[in-house]
Protein backbone atom coordinates (compact mmCIF):
# COMPACT_ATOMS: atom_id res chain seq x y z
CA UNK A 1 -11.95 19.65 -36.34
CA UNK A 2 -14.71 18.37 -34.50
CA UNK A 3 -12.35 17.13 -31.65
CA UNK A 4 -10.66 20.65 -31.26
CA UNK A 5 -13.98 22.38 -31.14
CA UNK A 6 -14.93 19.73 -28.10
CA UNK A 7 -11.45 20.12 -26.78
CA UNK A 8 -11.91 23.99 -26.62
CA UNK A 9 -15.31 23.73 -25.19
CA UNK A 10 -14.37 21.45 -22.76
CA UNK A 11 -11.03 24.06 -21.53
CA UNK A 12 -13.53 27.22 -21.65
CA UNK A 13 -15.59 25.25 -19.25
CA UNK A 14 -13.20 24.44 -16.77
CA UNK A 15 -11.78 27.90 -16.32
CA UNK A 16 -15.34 29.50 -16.32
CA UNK A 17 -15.96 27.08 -13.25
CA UNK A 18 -12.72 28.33 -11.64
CA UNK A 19 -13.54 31.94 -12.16
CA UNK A 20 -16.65 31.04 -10.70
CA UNK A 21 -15.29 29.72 -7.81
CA UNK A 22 -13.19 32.84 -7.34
CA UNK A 23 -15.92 35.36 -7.70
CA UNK A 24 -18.09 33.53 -5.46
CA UNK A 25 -15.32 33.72 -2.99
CA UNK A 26 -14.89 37.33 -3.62
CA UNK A 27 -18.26 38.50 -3.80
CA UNK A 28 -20.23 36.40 -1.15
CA UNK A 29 -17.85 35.11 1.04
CA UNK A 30 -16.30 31.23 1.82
CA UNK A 31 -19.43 30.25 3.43
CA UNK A 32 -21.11 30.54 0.18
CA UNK A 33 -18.18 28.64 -1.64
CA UNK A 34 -18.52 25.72 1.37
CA UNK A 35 -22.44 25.88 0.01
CA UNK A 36 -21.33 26.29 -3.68
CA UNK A 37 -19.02 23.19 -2.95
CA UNK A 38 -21.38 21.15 -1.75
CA UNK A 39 -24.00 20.92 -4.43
CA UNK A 40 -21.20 20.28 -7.12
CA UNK A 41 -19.97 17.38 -4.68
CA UNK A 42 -23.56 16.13 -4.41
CA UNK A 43 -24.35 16.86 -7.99
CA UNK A 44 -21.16 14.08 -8.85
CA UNK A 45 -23.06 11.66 -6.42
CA UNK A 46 -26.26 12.12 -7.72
CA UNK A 47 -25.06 11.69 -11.42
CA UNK A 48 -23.82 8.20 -10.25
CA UNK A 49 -26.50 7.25 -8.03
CA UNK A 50 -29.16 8.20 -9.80
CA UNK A 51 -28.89 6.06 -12.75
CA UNK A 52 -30.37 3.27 -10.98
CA UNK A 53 -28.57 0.53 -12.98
CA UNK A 54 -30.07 1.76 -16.34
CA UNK A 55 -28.05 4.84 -17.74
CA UNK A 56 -25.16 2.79 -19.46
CA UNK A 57 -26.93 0.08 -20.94
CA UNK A 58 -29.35 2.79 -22.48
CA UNK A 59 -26.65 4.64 -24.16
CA UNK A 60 -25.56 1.33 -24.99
CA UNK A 61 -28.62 0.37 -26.90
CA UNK A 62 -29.12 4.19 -28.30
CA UNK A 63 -25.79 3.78 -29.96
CA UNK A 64 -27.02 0.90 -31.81
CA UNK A 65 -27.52 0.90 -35.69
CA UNK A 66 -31.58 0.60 -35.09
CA UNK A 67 -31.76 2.98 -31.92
CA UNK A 68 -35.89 3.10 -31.85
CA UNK A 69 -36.63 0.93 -29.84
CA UNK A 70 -33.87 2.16 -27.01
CA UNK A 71 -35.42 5.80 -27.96
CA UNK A 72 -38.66 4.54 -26.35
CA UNK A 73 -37.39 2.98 -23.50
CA UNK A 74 -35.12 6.07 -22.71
CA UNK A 75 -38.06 7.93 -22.34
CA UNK A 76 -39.93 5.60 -20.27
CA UNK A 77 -36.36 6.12 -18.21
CA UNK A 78 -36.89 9.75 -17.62
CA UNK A 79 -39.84 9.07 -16.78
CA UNK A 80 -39.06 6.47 -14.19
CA UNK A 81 -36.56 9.41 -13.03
CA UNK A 82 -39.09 12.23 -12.48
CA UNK A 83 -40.85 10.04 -9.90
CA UNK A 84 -37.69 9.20 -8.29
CA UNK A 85 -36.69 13.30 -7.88
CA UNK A 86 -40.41 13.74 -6.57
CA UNK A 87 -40.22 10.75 -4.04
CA UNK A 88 -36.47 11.89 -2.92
CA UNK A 89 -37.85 15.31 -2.37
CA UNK A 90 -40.80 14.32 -0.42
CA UNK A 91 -38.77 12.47 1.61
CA UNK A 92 -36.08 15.18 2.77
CA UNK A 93 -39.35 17.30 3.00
CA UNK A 94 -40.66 15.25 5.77
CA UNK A 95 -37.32 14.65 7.69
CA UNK A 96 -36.60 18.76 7.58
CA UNK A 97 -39.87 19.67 9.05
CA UNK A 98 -39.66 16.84 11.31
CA UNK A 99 -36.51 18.47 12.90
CA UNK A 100 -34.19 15.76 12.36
CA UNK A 101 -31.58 18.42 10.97
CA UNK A 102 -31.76 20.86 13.43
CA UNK A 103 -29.62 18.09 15.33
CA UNK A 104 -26.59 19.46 13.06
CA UNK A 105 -25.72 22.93 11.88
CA UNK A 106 -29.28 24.54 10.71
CA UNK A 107 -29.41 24.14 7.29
CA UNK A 108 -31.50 27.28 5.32
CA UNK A 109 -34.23 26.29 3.44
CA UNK A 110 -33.10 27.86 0.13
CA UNK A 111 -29.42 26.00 0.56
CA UNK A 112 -31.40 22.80 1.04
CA UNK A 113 -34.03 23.23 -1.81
CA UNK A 114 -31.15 24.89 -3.35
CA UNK A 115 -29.03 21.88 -3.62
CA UNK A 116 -31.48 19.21 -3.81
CA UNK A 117 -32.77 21.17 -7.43
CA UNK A 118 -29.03 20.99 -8.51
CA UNK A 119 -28.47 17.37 -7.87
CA UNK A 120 -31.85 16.69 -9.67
CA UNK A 121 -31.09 18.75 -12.79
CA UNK A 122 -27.79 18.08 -12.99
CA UNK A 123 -28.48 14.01 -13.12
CA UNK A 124 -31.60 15.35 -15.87
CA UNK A 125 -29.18 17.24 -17.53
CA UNK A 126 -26.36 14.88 -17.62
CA UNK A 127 -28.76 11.73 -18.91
CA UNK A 128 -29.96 13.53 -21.74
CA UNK A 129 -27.29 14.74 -23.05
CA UNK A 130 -25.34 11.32 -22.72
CA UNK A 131 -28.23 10.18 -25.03
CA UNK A 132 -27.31 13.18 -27.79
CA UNK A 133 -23.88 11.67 -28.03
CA UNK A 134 -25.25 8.41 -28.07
CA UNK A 135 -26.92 8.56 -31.38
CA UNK A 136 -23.76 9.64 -32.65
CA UNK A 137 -24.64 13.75 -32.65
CA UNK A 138 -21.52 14.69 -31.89
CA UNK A 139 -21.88 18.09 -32.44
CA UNK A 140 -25.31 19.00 -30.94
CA UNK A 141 -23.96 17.12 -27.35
CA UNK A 142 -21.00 19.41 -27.21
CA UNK A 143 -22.86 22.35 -27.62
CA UNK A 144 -25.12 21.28 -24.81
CA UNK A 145 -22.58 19.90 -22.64
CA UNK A 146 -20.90 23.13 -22.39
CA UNK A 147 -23.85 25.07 -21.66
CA UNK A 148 -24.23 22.60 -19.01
CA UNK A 149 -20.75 22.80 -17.79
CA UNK A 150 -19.46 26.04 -18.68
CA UNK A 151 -22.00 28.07 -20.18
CA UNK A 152 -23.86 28.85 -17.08
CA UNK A 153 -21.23 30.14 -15.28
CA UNK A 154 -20.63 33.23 -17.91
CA UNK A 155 -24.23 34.53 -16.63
CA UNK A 156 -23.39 33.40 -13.03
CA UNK A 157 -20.17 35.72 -12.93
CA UNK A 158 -22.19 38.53 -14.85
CA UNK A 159 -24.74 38.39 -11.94
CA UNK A 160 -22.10 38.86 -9.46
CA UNK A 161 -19.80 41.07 -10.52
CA UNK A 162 -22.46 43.35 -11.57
CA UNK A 163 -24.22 43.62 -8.35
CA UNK A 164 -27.75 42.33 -9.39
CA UNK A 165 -27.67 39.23 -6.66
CA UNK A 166 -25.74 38.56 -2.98
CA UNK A 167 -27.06 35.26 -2.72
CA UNK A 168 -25.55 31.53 -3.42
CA UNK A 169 -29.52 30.77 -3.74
CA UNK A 170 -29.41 32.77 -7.66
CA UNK A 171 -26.13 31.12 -8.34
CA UNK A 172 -28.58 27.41 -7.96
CA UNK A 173 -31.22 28.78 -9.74
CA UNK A 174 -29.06 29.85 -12.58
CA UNK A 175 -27.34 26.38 -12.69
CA UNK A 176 -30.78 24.47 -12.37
CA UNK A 177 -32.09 26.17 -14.94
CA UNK A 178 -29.43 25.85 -17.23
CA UNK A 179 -29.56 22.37 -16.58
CA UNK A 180 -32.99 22.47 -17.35
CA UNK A 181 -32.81 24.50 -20.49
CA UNK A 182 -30.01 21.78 -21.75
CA UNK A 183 -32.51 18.71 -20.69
CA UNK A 184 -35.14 20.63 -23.21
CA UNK A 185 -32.76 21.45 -26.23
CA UNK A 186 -31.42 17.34 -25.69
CA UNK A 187 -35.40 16.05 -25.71
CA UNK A 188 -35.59 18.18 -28.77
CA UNK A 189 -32.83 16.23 -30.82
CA UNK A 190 -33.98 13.12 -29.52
CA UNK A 191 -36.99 13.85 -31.15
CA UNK A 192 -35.51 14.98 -34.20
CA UNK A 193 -33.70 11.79 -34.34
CA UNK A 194 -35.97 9.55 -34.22
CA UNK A 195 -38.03 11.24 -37.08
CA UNK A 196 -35.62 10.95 -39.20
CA UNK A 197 -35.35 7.10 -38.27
CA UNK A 198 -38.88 6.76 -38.83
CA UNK A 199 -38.56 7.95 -41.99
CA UNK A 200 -35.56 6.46 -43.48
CA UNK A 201 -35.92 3.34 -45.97
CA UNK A 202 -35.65 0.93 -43.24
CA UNK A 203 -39.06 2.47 -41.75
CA UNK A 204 -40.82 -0.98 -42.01
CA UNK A 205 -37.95 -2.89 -40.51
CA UNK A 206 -37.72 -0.25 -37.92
CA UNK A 207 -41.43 -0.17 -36.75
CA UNK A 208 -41.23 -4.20 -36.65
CA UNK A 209 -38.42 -4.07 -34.09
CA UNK A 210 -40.16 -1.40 -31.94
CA UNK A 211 -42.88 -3.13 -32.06
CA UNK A 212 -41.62 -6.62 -30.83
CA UNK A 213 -39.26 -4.63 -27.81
CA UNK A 214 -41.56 -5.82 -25.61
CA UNK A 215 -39.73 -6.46 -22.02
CA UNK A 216 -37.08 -3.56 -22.91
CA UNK A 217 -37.75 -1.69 -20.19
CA UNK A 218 -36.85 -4.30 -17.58
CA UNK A 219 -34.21 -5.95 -19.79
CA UNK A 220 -32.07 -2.52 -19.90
CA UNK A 221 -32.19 -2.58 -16.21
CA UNK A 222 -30.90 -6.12 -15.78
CA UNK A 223 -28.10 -5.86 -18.11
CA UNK A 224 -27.21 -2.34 -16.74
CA UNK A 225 -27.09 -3.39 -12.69
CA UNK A 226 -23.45 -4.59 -12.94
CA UNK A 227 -22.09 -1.61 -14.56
CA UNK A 228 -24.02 0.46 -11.92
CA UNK A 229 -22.09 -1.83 -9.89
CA UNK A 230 -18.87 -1.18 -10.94
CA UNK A 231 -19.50 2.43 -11.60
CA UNK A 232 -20.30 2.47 -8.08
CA UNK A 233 -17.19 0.93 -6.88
CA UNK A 234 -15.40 2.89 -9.60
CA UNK A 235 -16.56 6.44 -7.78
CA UNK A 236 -15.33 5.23 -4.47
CA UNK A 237 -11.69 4.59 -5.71
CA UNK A 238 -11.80 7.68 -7.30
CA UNK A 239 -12.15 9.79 -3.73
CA UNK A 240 -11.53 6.88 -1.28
CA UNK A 241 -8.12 8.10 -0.77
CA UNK A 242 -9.54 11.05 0.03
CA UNK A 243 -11.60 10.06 2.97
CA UNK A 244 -8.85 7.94 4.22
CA UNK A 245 -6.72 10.70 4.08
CA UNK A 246 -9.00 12.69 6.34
CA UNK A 247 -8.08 10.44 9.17
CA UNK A 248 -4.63 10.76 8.62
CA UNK A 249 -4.73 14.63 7.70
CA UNK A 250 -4.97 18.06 9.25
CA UNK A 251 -7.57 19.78 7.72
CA UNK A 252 -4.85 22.30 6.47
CA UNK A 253 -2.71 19.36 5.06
CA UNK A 254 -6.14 17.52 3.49
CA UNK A 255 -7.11 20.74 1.83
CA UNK A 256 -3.21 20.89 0.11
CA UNK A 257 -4.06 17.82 -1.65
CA UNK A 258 -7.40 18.64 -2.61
CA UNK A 259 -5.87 21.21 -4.14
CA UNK A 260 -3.60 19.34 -6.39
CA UNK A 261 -5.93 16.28 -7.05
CA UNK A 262 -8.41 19.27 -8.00
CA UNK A 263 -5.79 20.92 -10.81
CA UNK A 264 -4.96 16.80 -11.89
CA UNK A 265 -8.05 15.59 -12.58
CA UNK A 266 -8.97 18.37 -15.02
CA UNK A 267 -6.66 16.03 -17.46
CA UNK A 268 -9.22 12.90 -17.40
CA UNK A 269 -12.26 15.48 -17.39
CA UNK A 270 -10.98 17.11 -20.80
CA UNK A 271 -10.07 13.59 -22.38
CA UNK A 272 -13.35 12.08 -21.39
CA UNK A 273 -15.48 15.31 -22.79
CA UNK A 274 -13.06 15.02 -26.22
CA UNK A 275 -12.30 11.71 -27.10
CA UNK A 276 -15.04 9.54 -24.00
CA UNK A 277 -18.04 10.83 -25.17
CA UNK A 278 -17.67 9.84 -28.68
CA UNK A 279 -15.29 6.99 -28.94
CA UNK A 280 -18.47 4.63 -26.59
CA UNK A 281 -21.03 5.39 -28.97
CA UNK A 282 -18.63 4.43 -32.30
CA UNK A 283 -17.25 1.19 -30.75
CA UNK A 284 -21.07 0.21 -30.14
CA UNK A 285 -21.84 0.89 -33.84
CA UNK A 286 -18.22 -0.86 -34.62
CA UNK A 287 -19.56 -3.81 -33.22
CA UNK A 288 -22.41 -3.66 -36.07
CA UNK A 289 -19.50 -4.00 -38.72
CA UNK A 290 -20.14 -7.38 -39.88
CA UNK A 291 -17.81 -9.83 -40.43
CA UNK A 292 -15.59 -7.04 -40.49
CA UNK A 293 -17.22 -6.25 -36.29
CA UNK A 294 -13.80 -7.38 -34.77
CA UNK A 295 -11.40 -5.53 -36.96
CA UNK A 296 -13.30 -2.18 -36.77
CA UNK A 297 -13.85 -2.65 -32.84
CA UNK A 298 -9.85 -2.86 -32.23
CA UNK A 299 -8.95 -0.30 -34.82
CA UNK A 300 -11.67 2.27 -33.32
CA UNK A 301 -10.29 1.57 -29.13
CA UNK A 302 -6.68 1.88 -30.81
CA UNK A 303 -7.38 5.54 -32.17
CA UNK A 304 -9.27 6.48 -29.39
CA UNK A 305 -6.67 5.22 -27.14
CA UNK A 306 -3.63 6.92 -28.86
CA UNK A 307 -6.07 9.98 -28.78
CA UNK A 308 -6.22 10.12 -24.94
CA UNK A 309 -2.85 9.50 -24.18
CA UNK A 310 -2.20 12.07 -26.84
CA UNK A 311 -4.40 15.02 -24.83
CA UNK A 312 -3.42 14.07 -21.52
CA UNK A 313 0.23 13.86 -21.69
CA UNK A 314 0.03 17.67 -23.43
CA UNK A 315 -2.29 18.40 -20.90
CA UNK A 316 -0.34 17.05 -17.45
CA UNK A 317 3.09 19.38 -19.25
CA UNK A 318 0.93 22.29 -19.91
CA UNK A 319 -0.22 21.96 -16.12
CA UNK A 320 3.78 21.25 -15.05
CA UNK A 321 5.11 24.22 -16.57
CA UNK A 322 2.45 26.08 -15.12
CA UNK A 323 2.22 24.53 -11.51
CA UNK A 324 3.64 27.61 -9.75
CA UNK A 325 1.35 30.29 -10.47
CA UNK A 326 -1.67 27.89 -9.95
CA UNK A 327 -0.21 27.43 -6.49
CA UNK A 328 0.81 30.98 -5.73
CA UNK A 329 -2.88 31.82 -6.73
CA UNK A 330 -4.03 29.63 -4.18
CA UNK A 331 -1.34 30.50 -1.33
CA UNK A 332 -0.14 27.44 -1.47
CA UNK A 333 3.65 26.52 -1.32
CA UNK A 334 5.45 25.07 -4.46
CA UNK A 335 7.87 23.48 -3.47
CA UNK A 336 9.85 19.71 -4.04
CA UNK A 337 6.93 18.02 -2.08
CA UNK A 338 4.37 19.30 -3.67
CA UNK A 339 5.82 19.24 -6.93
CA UNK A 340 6.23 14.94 -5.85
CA UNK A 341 2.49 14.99 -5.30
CA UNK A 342 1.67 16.81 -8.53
CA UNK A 343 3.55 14.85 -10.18
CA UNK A 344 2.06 11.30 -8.58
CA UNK A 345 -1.47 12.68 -9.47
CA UNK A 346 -0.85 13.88 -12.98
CA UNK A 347 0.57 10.09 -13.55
CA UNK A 348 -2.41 8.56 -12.26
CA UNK A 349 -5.16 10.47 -14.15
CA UNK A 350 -3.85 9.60 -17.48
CA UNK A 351 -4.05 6.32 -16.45
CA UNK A 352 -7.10 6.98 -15.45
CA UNK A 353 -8.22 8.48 -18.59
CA UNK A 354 -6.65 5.35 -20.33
CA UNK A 355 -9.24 3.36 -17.77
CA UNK A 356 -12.14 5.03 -19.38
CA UNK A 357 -11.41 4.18 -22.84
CA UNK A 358 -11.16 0.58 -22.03
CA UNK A 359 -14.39 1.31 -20.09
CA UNK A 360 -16.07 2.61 -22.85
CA UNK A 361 -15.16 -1.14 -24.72
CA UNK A 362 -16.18 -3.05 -21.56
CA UNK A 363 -19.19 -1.30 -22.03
CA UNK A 364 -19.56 -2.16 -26.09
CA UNK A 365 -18.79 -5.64 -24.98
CA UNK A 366 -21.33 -5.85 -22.68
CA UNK A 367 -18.82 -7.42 -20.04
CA UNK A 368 -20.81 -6.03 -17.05
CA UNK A 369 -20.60 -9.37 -14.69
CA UNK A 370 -16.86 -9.87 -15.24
CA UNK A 371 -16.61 -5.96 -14.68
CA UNK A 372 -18.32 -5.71 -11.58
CA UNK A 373 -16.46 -8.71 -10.02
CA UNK A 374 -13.01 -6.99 -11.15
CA UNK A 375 -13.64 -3.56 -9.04
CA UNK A 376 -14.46 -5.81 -6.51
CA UNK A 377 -11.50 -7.34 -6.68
CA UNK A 378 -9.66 -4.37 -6.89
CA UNK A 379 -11.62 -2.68 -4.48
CA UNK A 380 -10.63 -5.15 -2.19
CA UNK A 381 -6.79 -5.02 -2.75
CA UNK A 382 -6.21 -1.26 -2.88
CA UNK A 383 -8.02 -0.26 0.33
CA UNK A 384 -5.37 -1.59 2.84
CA UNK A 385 -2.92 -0.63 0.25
CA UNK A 386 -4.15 2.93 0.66
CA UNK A 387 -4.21 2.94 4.25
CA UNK A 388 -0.96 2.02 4.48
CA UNK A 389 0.90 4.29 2.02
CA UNK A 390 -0.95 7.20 3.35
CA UNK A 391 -0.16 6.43 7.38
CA UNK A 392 3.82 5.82 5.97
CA UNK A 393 4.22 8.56 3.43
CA UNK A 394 1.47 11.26 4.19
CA UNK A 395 0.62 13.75 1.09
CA UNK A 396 2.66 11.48 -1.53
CA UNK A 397 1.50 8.39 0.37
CA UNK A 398 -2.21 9.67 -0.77
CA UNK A 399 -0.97 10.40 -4.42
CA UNK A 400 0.57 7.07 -4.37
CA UNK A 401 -2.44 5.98 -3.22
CA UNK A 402 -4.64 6.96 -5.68
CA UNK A 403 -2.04 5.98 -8.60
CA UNK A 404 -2.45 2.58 -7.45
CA UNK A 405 -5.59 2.55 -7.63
CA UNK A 406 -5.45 3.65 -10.73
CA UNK A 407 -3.13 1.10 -12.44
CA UNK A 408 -5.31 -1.90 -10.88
CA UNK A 409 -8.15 -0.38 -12.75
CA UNK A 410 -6.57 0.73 -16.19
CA UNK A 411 -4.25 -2.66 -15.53
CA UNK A 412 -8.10 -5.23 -14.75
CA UNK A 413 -10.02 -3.48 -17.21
CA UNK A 414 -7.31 -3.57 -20.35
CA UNK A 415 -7.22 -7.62 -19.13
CA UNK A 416 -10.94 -7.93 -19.71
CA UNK A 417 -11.17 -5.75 -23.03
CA UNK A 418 -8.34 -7.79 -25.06
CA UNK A 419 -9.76 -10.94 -23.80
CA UNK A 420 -13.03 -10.54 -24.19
CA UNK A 421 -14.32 -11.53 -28.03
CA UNK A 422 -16.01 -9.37 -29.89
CA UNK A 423 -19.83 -10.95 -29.71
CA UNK A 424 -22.10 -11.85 -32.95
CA UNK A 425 -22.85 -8.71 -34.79
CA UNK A 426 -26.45 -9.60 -35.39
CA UNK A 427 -26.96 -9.96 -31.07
CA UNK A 428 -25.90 -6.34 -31.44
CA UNK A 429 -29.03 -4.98 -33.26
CA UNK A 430 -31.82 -7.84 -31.66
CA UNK A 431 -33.87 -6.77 -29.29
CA UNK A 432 -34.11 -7.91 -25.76
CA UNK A 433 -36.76 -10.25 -26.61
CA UNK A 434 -35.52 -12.24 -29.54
CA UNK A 435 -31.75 -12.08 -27.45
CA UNK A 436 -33.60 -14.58 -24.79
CA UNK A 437 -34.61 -17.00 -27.46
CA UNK A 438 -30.75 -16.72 -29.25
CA UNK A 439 -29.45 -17.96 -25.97
């Protein structure tokens, strides 16, 4: 039940965001949909970047069986984060009133400020409610994560379409502060979680463990830096084709396969928000299990597997049999090539969705190093690859592009998930601290 009610969310939210995107159009114009554009680009950056090397290994810990010591450093996280947003914003501060923009296309003031409060929030927003799903509140994280995502937008295309603002400026301030509003609500259950910890029967043992997480902080970071790594590396094979492309590309032909990478990737963002979010946080507690740890690890990644091929295959035919009034909304052509190219694309995020699952167990297995030195590897191999297939074969050069791409990563990561041995169940629950003395 739970995963229809997250599957539902998740599909409200994505066509609230492309109503948005149409109204915007309609009401204010494409310059404002070029500005609206670029804050959800930079917001996808920023969510990345941000993170500084700590963000998976924190959910990592918060998924844990004993989660309060990770509770603590999380906060000391966000806190680390708020000085980061204020340093980042004094910085731009300086370089716009020291001119070094006007250089380029004058940037307004509230577009910049505009932007820069998105990309903050929207990082906030995102971290805190990674950490709701983390300690295995399922319910509470999909709630917020469609306020974040979706919610938002309802009030955005009331504004609008009633008249009461002309400016892309309210649209940011309504997303901020949804963002905002989520961050709150998340602190809130964090809280609440970690009374209820605290007061379990395991209080003593609990305190004793906080206690002794002395180092945490700087530990998370460590064993988080590859990940950040390979998340990194990750992001840029995700849009690298992309950028290629626009070397190869008119703009007119560039925007075409925007278009249809757009409409494909919805598939991996509606299998990550249903079966992603979840399915990291239960093979962490999985690898609690026992003797049993192994057993319950491989059983868990084979559901949640099956589960995400199971969405995205329904999914990429719902979005088949439906191709042709998605283009004809857009103007766009439907014809044998782009049908190829839809096709390519819709192949290649279920892989992709497929890569985050086994992601989500690289993750439990704490396989950062050998991670990081596979997108590198892959990285490596697929770039020329790219090149070539898109000077060759144009638009389904790029699809085929990105598709390989994406079975190098589903195809390195798989490799390092079933090889990988599930590590001692009691290093799962030990702090940083006593970890250093086990090895």
């Amino acid at each position: 039940m739970q995963l229809l009610v997250r599957l539902g969310f998740r599909i409200a939210a994505l066509a609230l965001k492309f109503v948005l995107t149409i109204v915007v159009a309609r009401v204010l114009g494409f310059a404002a949909v070029a500005d609206y554009g670029l804050a959800l680009a930079l917001s996808v950056v920023a969510s990345k970047l941000l993170g500084l090397g700590f963000s998976i290994e924190i959910n990592r810990r918060l998924s844990a069986e004993q989660p309060l010591p990770a509770i603590h450093d999380a906060r000391r996280v966000l806190l680390l984060y708020g000085a980061v947003y204020a340093a980042i914003a004094a910085g731009v501060a300086g370089v716009y009133h020291a001119g070094v923009f006007d250089r380029f296309t004058r940037i307004a003031p509230g577009i910049l400020w505009g932007v820069m409060l998105v990309a903050f929030s929207e990082h906030a927003g995102l971290e805190t409610t990674s950490y709701v799903f983390s300690l295995h509140r399922a319910r509470a994280g999909a709630v917020l994560l469609f306020i974040r995502t979706g919610g938002w937008a309802v009030v955005a295309i009331a504004v609008l379409l009633a008249g009461l603002s002309r400016s892309i400026e309210t649209i940011f301030a309504l997303w901020c502060g949804t963002n905002v509003f989520a961050s709150l609500a998340a602190l809130w259950c964090i809280a609440r979680r970690e009374r209820e910890l605290k007061l379990n029967r395991e209080r003593a043992k609990c305190d004793a463990v906080a206690r002794s997480s002395n180092g945490g902080f700087r530990s998370v970071w460590i064993d988080g830096m590859p990940f950040f790594v390979a998340t990194t590396l990750l992001s840029g094979l995700q849009y690298g084709e992309r950028f290629l492309a626009s070397q190869v590309f008119s703009s007119y032909t560039l925007g075409r396969y925007v278009f249809a990478w757009s409409i494909s990737s919805s598939i991996q963002t509606i299998a990550y928000a249903t079966i992603v979010v979840t399915a990291g946080p239960r093979l962490v507690r999985a690898l609690s299990g026992g003797h049993h740890a192994a057993r319950l690890f491989h059983a868990t990644l084979r559901r949640a597997l099956l589960a995400s091929i199971g969405i995205t295959l329904l999914a990429a035919v719902a979005i088949v049999l439906v191709h042709q009034p998605l283009f004809h909304i857009a103007r766009e052509p439907s014809g044998r090539q782009e049908f190829g190219m839809l096709l390519v694309l819709l192949i290649s995020f279920v892989l992709r969705s497929i890569a985050d699952v086994y992601w989500a167990a690289a993750i439990a297995l704490r396989a950062g190093k050998r991670v990081a030195l596979a997108m590198c590897c892959v990285t490596l191999a697929c770039v020329p690859i790219e090149w070539m297939l898109i000077r060759e074969l144009d638009e389904i050069g790029a699809a085929l592009a990105h598709l390989s791409a994406s079975v190098g990563i589903v195809a390195i990561l798989a490799w390092i998930v079933m090889r990988t041995h599930a590590p001692n169940p009691a290093a799962i629950a030990v702090v940083p601290e006593e970890a250093a003395h086990v090895a």
